[in-house]
Protein backbone atom coordinates (compact mmCIF):
# COMPACT_ATOMS: atom_id res chain seq x y z
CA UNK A 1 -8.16 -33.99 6.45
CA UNK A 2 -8.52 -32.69 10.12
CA UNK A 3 -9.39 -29.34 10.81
CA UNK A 4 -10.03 -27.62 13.32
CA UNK A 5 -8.72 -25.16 16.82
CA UNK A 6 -6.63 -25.56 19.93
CA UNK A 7 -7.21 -22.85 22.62
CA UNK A 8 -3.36 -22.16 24.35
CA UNK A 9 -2.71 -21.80 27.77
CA UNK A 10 -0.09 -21.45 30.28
CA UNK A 11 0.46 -24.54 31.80
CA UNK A 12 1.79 -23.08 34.78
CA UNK A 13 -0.89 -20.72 35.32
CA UNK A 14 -3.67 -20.99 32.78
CA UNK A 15 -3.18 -17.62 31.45
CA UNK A 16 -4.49 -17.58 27.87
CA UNK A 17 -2.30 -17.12 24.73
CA UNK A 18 -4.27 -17.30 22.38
CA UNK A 19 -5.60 -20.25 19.81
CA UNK A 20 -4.07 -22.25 16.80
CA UNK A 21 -6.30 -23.01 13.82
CA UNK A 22 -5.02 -25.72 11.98
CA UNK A 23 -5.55 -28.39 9.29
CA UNK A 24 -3.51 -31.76 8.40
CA UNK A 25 -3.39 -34.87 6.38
CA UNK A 26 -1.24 -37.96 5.65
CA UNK A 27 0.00 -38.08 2.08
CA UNK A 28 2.33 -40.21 0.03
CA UNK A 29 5.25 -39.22 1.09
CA UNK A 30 4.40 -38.71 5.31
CA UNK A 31 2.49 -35.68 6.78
CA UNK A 32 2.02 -32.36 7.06
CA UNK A 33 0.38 -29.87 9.39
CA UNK A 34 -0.37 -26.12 8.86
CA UNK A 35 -1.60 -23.66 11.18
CA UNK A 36 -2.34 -19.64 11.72
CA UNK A 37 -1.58 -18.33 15.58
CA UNK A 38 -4.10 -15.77 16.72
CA UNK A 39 -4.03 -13.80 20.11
CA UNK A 40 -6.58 -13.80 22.96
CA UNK A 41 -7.49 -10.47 21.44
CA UNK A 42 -8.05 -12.35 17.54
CA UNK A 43 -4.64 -10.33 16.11
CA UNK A 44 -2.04 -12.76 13.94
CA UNK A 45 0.55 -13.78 15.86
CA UNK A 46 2.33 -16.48 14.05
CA UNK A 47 2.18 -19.68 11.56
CA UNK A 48 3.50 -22.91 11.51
CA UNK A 49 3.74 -25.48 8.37
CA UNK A 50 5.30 -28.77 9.15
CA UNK A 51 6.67 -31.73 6.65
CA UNK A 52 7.20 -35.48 8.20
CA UNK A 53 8.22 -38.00 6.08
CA UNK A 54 6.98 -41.38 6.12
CA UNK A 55 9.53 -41.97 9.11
CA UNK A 56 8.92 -39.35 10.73
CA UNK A 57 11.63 -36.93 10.01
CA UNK A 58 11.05 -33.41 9.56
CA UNK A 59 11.90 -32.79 5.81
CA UNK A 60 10.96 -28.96 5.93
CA UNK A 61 9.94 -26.56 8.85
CA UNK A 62 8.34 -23.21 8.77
CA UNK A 63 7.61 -21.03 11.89
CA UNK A 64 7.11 -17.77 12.19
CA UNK A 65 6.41 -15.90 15.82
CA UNK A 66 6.55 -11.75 16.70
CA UNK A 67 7.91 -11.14 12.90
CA UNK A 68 11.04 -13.84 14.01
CA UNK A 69 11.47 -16.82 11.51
CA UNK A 70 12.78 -20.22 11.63
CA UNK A 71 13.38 -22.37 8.41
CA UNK A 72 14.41 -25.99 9.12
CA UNK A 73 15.01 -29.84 8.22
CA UNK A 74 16.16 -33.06 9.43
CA UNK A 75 20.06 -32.14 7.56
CA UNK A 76 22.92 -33.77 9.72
CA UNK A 77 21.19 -34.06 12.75
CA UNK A 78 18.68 -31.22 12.23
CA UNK A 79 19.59 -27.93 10.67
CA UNK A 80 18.11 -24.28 10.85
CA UNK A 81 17.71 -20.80 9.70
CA UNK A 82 16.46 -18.21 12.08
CA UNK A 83 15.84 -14.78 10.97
CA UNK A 84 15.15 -11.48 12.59
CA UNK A 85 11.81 -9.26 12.20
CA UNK A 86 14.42 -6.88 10.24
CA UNK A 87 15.05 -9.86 7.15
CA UNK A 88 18.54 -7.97 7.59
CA UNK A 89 20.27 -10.75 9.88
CA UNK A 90 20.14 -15.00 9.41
CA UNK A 91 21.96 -17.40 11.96
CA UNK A 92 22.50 -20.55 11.12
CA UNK A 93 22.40 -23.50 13.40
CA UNK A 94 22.77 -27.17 13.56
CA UNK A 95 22.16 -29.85 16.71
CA UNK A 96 23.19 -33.58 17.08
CA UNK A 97 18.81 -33.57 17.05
CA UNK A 98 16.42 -35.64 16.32
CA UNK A 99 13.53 -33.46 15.30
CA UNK A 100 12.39 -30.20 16.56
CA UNK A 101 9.54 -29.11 19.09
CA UNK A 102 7.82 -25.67 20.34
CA UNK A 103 3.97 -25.04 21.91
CA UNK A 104 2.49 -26.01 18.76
CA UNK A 105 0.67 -29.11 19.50
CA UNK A 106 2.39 -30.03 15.86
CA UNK A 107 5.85 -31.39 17.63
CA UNK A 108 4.23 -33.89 19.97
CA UNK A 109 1.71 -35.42 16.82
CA UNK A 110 5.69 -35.63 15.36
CA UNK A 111 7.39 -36.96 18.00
CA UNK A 112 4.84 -39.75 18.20
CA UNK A 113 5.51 -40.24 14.81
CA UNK A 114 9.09 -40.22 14.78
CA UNK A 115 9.49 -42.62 18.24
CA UNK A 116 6.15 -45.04 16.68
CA UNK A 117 5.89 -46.19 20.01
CA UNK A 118 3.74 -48.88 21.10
CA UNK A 119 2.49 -49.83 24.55
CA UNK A 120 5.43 -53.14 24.75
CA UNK A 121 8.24 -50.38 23.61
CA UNK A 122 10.30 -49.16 26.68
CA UNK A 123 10.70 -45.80 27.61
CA UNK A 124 12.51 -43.83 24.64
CA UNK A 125 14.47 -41.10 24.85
CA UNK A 126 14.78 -38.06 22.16
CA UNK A 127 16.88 -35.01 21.32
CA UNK A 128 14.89 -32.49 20.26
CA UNK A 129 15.82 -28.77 19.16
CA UNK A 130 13.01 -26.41 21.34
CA UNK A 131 12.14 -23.40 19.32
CA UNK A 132 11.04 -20.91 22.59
CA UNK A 133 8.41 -18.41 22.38
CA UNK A 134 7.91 -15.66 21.74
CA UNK A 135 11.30 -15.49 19.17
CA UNK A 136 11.64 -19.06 18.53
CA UNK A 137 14.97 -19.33 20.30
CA UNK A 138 16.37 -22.05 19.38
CA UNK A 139 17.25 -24.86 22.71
CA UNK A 140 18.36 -28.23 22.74
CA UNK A 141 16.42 -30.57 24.86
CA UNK A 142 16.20 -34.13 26.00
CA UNK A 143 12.97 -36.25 26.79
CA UNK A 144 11.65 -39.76 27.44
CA UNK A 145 8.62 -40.89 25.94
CA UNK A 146 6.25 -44.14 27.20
CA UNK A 147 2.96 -44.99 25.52
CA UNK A 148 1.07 -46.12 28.60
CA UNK A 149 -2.17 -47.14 27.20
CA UNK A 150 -3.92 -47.32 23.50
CA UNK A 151 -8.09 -47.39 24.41
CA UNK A 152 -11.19 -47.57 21.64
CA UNK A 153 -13.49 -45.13 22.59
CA UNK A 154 -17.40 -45.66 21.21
CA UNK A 155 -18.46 -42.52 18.85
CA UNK A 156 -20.69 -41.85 16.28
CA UNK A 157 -18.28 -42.11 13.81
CA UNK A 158 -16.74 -45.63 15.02
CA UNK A 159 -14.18 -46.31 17.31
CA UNK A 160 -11.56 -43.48 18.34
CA UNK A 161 -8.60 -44.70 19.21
CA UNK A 162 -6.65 -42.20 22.32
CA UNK A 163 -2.91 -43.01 22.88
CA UNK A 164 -1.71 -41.97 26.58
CA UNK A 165 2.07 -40.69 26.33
CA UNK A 166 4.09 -39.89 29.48
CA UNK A 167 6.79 -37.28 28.77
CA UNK A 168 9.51 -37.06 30.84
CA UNK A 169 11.91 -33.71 30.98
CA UNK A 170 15.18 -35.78 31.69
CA UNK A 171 16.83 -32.15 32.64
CA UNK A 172 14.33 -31.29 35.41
CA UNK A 173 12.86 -34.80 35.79
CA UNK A 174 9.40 -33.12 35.16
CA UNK A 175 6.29 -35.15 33.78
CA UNK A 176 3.09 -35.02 31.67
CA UNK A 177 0.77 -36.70 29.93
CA UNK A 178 -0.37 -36.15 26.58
CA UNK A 179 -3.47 -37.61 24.68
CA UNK A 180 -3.48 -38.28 20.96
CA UNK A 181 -5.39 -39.55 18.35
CA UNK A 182 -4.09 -40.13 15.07
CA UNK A 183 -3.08 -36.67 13.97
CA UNK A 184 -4.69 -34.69 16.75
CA UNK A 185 -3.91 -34.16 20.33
CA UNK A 186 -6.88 -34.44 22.38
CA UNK A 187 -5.44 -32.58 25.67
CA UNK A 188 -1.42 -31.69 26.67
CA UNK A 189 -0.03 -29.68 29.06
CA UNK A 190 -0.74 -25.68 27.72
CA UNK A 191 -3.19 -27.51 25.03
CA UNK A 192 -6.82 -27.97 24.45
CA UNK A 193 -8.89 -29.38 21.33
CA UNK A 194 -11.45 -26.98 21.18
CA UNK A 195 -13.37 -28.10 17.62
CA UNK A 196 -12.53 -30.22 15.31
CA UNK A 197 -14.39 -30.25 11.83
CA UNK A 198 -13.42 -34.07 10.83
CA UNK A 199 -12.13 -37.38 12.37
CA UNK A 200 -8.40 -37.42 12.93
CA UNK A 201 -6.48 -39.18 10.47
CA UNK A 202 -5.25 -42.86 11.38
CA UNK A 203 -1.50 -43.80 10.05
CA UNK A 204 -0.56 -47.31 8.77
């Protein structure tokens, strides 16, 4: 079970927002990931727990950001609950999706699950509900994902194996690469691996 912090940054302008301690594991029926935000200053800011299943559909999603909360799953297309700080107000919402994302490094371990890419695919493209900081407002998006490269890397602990994604924005025609490995990401855009107590896990 991986576990471990990500430092967040701005990827515009490196200012710091704080860190994500997290741990995850494979299990019988997919994967799940589970997190606590904390501020540059060390205050809670947030949580995440997320459910794949062995596809890589989101069967249940749990955010929670500045007291806002978003509840959602993979239900005709995918399907969501987002609640106030007040508890006093609940909008529903629903998107011709394919899975959700948001700046927890989470989405893109999911995405690479979902898409199971590998370095013959083509460029894929993917609907994805956004859930925006800082009160996970909810936006539809569309990307393009490429697995460039799958290397071995030597380490004490055998070989690592890092994925290389390109992610396209198809609205603003925007790219970045992102490094995975299993369940972890080593380095994204806004993202950092800053200790990890155990190997990632490796999926069949």
């Amino acid at each position: 079970m991986p576990r471990g912090r990500y430092s967040l940054h701005d990827p515009h302008d490196h200012t710091p927002l704080g860190e994500e301690h997290f741990h995850c594991a494979p299990g019988p029926s997919g994967w799940r990931y589970v997190a606590q935000r904390v501020t540059p200053s060390g205050e809670h800011a947030g949580s995440i727990d997320l459910a794949l299943d062995e596809l890589g559909r989101p069967i249940r999603l749990e955010v929670n950001a500045a007291s806002w909360q978003v509840r959602g799953a993979a239900i005709d297309g995918v399907t969501w609950v987002r609640t106030d700080p007040t508890g006093t107000h609940a909008t529903e919402g629903n998107a011709p999706a394919h899975a959700f994302t948001g700046t927890s490094p989470a989405f893109l371990i999911a995405t690479t699950r979902l898409l199971n890419l590998t370095p013959a695919s083509p460029s894929t493209r993917v609907r994805l509900v956004a859930l925006t900081d800082p009160v996970l407002a909810p936006r539809t998006l569309d990307q393009s994902w490429t697995l460039l490269n799958s290397e071995a890397h030597a380490t004490d602990n055998g070989p690592l194996v890092v994925d290389a994604y390109q992610v396209s924005a198809l609205d603003t025609g925007e790219q970045h690469t992102v490094h995975l490995s299993g369940d972890v990401v080593l380095a994204a855009p806004g993202i950092e691996l800053e200790h990890l107590e155990t190997p990632p896990s490796t999926f069949a």
